[in-house]
PDB file of N, CA and C in Angstrom:
ATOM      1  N   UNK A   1     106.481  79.012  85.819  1.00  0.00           N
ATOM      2  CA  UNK A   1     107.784  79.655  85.878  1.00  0.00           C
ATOM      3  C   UNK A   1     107.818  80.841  84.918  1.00  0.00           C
ATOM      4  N   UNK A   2     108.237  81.964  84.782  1.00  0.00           N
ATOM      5  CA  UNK A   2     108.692  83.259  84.167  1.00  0.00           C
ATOM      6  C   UNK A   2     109.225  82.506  83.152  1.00  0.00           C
ATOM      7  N   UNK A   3     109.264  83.569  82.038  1.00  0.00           N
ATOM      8  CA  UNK A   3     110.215  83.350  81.076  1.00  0.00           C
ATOM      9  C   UNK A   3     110.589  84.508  80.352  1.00  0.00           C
ATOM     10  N   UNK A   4     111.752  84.321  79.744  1.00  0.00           N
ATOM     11  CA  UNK A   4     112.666  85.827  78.952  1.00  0.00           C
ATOM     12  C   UNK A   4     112.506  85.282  77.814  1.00  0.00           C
ATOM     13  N   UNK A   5     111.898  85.760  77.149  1.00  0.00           N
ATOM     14  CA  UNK A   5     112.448  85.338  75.568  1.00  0.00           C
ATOM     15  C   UNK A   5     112.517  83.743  75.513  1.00  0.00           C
ATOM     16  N   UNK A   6     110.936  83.243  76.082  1.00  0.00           N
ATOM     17  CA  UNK A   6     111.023  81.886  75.925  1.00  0.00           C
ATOM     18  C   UNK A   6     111.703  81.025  76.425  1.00  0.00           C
ATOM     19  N   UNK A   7     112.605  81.362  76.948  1.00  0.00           N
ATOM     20  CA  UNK A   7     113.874  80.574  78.387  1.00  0.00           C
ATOM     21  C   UNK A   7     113.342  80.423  79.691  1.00  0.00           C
ATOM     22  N   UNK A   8     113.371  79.494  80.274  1.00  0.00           N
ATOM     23  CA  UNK A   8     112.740  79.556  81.296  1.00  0.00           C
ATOM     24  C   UNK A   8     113.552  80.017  82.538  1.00  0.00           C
ATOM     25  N   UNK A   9     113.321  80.878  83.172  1.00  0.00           N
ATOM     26  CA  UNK A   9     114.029  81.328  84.656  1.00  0.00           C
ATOM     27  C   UNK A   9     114.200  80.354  85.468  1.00  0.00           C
ATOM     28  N   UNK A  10     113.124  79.518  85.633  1.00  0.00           N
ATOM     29  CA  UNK A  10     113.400  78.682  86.946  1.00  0.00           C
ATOM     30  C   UNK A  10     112.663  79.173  88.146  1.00  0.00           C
ATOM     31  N   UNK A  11     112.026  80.269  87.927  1.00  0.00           N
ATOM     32  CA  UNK A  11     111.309  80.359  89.189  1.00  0.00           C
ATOM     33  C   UNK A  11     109.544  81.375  88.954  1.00  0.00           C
ATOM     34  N   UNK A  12     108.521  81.701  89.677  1.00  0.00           N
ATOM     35  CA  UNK A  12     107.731  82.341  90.142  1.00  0.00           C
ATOM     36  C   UNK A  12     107.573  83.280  91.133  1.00  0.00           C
ATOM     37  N   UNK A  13     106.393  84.319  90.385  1.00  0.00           N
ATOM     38  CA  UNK A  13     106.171  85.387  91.825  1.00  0.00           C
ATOM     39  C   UNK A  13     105.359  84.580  92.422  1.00  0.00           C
ATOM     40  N   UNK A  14     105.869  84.674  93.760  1.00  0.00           N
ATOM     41  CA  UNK A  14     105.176  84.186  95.353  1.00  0.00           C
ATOM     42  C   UNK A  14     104.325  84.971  95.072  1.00  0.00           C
ATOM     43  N   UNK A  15     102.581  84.231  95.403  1.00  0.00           N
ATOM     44  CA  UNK A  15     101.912  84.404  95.851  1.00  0.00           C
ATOM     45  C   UNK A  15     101.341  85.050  97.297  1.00  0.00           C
ATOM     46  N   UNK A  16     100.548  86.144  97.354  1.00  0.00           N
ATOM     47  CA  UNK A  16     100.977  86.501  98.726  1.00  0.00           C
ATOM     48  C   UNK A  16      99.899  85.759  99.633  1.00  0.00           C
ATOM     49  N   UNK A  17      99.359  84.635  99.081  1.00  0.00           N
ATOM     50  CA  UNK A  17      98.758  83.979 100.015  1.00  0.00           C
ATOM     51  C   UNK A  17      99.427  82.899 100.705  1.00  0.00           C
ATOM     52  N   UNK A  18     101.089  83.015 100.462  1.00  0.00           N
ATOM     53  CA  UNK A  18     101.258  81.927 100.884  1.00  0.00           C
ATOM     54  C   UNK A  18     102.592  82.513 101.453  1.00  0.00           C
ATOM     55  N   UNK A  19     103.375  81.926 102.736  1.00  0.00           N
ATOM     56  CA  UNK A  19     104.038  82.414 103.448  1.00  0.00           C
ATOM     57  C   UNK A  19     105.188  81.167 103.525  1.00  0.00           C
ATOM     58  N   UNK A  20     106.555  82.019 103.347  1.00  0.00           N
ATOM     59  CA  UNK A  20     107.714  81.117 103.024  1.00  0.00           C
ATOM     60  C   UNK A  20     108.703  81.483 104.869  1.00  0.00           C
ATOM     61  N   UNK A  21     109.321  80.414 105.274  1.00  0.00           N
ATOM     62  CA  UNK A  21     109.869  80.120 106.055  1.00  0.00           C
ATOM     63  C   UNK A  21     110.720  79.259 106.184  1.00  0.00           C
ATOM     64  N   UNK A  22     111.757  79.069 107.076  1.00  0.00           N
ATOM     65  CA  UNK A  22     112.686  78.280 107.723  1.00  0.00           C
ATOM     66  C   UNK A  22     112.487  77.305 108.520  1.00  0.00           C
ATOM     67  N   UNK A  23     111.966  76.019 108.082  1.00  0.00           N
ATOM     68  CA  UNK A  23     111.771  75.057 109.679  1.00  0.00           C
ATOM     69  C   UNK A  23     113.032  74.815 110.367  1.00  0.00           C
ATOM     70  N   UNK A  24     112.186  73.934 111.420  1.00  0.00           N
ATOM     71  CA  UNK A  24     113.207  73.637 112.219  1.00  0.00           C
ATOM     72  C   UNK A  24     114.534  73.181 111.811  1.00  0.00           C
ATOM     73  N   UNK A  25     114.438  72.221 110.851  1.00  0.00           N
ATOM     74  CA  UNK A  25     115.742  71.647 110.548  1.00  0.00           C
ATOM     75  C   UNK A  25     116.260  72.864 109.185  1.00  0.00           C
ATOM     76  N   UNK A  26     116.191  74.178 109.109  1.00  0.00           N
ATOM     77  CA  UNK A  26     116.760  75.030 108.571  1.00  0.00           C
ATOM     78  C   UNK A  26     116.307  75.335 107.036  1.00  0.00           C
ATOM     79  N   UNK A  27     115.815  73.941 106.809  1.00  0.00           N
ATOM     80  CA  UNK A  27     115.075  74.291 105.073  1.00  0.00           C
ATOM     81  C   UNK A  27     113.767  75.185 104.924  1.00  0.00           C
ATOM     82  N   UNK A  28     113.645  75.406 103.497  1.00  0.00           N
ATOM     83  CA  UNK A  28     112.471  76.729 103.072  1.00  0.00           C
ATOM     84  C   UNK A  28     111.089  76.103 103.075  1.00  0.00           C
ATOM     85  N   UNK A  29     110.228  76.105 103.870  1.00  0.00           N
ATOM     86  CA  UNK A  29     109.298  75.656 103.985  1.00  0.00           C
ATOM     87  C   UNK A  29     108.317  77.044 102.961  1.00  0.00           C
ATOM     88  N   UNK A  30     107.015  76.363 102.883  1.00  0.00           N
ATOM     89  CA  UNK A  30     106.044  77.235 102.360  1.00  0.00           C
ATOM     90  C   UNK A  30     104.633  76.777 102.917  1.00  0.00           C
ATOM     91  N   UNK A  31     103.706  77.743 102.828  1.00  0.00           N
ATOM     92  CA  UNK A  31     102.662  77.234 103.663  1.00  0.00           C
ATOM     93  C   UNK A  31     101.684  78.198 103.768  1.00  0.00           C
ATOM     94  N   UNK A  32     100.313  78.024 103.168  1.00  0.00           N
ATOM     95  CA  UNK A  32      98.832  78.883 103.233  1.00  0.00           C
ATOM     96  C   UNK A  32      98.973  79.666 104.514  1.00  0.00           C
ATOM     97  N   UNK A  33      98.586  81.113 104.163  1.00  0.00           N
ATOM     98  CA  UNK A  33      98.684  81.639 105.204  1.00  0.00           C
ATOM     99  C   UNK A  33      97.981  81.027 106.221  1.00  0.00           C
ATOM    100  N   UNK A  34      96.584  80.339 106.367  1.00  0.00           N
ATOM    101  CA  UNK A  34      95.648  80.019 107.527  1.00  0.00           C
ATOM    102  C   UNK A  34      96.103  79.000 107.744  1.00  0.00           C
ATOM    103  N   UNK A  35      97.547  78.399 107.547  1.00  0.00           N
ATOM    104  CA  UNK A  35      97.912  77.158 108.295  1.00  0.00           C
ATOM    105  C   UNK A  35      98.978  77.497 108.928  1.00  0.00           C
ATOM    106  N   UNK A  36      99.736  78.490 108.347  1.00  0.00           N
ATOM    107  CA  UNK A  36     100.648  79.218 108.954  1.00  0.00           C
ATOM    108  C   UNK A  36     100.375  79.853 110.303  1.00  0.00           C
ATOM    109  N   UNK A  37      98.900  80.479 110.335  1.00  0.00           N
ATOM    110  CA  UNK A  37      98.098  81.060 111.290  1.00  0.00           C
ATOM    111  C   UNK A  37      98.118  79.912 112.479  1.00  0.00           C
ATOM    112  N   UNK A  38      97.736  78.938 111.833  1.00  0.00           N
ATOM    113  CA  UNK A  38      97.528  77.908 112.914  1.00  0.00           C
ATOM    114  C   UNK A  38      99.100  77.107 113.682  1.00  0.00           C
ATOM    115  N   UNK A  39      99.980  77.322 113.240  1.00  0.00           N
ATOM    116  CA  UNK A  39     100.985  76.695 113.217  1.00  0.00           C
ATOM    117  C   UNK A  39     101.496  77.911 114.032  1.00  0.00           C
ATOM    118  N   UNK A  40     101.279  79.539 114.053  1.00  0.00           N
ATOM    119  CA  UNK A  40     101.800  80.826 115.016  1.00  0.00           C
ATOM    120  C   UNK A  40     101.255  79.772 116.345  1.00  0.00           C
ATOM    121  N   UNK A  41      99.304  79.935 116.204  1.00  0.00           N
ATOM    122  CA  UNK A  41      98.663  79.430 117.649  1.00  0.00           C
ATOM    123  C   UNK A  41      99.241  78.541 117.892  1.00  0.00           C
ATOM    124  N   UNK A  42      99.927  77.477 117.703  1.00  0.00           N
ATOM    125  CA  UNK A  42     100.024  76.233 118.463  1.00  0.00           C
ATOM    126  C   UNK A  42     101.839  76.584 118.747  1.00  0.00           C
ATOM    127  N   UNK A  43     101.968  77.799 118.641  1.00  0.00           N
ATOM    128  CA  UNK A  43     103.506  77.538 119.040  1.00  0.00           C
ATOM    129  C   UNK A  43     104.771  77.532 118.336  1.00  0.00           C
ATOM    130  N   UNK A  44     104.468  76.869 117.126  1.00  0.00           N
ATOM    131  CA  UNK A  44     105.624  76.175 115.933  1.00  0.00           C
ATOM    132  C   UNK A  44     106.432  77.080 115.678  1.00  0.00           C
ATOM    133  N   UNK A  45     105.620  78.440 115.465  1.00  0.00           N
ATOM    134  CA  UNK A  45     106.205  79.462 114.557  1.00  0.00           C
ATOM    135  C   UNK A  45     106.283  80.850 115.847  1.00  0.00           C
ATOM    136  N   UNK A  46     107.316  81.372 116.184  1.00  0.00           N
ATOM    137  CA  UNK A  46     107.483  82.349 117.298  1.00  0.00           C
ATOM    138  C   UNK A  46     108.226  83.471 116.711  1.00  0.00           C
ATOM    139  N   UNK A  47     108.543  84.402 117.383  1.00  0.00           N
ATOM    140  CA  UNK A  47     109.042  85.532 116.844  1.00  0.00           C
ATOM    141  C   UNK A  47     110.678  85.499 116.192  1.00  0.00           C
ATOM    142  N   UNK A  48     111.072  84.593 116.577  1.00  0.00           N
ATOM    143  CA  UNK A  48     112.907  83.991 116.342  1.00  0.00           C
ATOM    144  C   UNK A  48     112.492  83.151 114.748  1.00  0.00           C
ATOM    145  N   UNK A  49     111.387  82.805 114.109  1.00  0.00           N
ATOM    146  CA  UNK A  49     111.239  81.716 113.393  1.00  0.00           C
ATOM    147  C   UNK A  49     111.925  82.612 111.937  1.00  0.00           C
ATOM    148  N   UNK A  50     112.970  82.168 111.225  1.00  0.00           N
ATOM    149  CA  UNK A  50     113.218  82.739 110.220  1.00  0.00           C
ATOM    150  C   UNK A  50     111.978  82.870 108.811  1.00  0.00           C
ATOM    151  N   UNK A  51     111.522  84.173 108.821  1.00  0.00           N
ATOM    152  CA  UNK A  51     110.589  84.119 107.610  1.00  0.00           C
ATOM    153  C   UNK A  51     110.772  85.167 106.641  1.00  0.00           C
ATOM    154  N   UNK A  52     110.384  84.910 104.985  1.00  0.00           N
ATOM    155  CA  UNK A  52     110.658  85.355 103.891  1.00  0.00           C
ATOM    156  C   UNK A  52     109.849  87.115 103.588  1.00  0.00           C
ATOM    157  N   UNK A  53     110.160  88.243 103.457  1.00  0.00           N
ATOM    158  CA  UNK A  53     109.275  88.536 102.974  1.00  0.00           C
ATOM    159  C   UNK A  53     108.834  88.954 101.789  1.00  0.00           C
ATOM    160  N   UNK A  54     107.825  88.197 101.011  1.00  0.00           N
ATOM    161  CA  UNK A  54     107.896  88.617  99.589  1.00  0.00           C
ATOM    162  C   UNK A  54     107.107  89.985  99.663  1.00  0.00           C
ATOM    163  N   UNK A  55     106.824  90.643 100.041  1.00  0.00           N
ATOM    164  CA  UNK A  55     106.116  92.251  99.641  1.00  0.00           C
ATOM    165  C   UNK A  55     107.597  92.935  98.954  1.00  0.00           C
ATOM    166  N   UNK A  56     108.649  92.701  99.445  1.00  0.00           N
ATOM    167  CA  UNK A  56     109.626  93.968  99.246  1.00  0.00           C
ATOM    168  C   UNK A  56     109.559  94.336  97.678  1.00  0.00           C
ATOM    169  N   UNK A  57     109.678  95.780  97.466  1.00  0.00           N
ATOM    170  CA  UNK A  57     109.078  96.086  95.943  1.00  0.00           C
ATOM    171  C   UNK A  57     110.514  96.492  95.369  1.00  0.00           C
ATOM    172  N   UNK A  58     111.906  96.429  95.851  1.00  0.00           N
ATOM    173  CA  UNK A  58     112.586  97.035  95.614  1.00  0.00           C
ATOM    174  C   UNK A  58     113.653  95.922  95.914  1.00  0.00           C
ATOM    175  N   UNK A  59     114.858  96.272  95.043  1.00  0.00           N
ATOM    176  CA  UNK A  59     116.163  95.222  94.722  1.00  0.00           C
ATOM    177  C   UNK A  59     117.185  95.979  96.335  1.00  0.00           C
ATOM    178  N   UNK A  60     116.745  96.834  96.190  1.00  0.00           N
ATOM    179  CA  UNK A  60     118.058  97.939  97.843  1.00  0.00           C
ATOM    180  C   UNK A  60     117.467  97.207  98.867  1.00  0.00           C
ATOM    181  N   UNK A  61     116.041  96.987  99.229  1.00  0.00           N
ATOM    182  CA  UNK A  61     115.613  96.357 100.025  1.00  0.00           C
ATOM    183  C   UNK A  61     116.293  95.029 100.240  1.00  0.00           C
ATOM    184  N   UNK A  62     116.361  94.129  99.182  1.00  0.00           N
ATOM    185  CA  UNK A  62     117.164  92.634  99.560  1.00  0.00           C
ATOM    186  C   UNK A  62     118.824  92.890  99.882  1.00  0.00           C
ATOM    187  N   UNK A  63     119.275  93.799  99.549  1.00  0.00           N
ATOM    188  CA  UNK A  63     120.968  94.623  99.736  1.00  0.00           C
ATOM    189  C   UNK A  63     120.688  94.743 100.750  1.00  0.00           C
ATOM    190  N   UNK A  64     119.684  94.855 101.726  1.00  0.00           N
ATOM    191  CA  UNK A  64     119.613  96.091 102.736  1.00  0.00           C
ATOM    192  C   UNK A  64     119.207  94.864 103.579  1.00  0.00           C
ATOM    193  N   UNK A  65     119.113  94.172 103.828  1.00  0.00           N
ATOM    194  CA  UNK A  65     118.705  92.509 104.627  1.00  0.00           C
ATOM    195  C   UNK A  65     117.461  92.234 104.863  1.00  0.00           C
ATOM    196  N   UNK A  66     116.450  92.993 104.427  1.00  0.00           N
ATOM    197  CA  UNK A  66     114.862  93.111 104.893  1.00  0.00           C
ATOM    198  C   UNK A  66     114.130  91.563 103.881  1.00  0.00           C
ATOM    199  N   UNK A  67     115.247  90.617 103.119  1.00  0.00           N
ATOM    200  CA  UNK A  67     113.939  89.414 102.745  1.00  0.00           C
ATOM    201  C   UNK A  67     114.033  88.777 103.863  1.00  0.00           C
ATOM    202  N   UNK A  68     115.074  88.451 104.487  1.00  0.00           N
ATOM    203  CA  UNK A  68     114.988  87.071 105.182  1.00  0.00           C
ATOM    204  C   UNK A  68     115.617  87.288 106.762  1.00  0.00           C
ATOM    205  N   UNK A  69     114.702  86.914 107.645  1.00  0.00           N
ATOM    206  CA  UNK A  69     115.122  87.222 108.938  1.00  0.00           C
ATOM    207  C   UNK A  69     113.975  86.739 109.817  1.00  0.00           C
ATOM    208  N   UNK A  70     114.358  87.313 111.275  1.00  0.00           N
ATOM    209  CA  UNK A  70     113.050  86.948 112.221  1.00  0.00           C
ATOM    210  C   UNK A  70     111.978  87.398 112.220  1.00  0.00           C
ATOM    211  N   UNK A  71     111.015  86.850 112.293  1.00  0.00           N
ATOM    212  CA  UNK A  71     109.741  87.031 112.147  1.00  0.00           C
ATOM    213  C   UNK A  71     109.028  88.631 113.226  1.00  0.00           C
ATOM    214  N   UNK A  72     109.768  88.627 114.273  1.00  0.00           N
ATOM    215  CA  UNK A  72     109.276  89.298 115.251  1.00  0.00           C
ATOM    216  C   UNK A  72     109.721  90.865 114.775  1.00  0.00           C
ATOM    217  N   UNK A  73     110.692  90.497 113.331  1.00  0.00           N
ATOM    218  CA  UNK A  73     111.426  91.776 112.796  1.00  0.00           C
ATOM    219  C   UNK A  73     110.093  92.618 111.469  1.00  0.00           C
ATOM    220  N   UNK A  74     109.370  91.510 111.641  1.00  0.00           N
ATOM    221  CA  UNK A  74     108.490  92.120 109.991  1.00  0.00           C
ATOM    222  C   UNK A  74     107.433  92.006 110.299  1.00  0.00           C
ATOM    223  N   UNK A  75     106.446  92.081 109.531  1.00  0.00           N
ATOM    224  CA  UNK A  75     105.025  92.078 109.640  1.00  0.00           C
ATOM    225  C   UNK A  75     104.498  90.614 109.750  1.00  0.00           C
ATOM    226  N   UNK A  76     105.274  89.826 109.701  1.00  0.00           N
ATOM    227  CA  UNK A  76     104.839  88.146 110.525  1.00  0.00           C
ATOM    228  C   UNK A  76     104.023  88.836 111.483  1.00  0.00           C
ATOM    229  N   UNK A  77     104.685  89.106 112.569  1.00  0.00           N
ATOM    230  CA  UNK A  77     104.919  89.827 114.118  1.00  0.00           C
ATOM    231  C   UNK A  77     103.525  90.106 114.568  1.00  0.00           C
ATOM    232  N   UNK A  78     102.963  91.439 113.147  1.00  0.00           N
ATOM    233  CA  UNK A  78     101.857  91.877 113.669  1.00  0.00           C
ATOM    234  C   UNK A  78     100.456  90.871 113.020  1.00  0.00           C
ATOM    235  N   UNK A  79     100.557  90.739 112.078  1.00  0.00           N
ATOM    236  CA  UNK A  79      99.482  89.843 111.411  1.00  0.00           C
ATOM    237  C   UNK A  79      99.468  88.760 112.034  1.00  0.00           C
ATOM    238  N   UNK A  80     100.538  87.987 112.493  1.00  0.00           N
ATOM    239  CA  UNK A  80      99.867  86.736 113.345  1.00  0.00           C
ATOM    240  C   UNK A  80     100.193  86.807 114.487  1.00  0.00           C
ATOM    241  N   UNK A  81     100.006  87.493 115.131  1.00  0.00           N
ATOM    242  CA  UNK A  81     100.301  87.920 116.684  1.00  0.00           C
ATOM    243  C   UNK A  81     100.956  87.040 117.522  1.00  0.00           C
ATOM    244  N   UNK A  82     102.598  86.950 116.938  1.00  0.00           N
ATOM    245  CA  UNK A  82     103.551  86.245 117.316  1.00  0.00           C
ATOM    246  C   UNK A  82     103.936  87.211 118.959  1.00  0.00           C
ATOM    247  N   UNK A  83     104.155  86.413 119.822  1.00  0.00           N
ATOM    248  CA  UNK A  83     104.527  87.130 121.082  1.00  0.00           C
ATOM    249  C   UNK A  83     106.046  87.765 120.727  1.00  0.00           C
ATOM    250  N   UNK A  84     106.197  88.591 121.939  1.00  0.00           N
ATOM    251  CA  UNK A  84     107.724  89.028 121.598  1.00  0.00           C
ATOM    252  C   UNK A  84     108.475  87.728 122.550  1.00  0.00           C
ATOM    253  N   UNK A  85     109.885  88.000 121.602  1.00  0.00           N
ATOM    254  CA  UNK A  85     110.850  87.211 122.207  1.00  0.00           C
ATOM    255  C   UNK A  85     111.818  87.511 122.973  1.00  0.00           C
ATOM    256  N   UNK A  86     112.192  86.931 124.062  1.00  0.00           N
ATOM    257  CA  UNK A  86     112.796  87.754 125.031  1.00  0.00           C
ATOM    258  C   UNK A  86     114.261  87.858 124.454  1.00  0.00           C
ATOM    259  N   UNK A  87     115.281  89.068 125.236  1.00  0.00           N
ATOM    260  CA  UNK A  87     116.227  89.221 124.427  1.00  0.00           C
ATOM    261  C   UNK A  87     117.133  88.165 125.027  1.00  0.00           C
TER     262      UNK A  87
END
């Protein structure tokens, strides 16, 4: 966990090997990208699947709605070659 002046925050920088999401029943899942990979192939994870993105380098960016949304909206999309979703 981070800390300020010895206090602890409560949280960590995400790793970018690891990919944060929404399961089915709506909670924050987390998960190695190459299982994540495997979990696109078999279906689980589609372009509607709500996912996190930690790259954003900027605080306007999270104002601006770009952490959290559909997958088919961010670079999920192209890196795991999520199909498109129909409208």
């Amino acid at each position: 966990a981070l800390a300020v002046c010895g206090e602890p925050l409560g949280f960590g920088i995400a790793s970018g090997l690891e990919i944060f999401f929404r399961g089915e029943s709506g909670e924050i899942e987390r998960s190695p990208r190459q299982a994540f990979r495997k979990l696109a192939r078999a279906g689980a994870i589609t372009g509607s699947t709500i996912v996190f993105d930690t790259s954003l380098t900027t605080l306007q960016d999270v104002f601006d709605g770009r952490f959290e949304g559909p997958a088919q909206a961010s670079w999920h999309s192209v890196v795991f070659k999520l199909p498109a979703e129909a409208s």
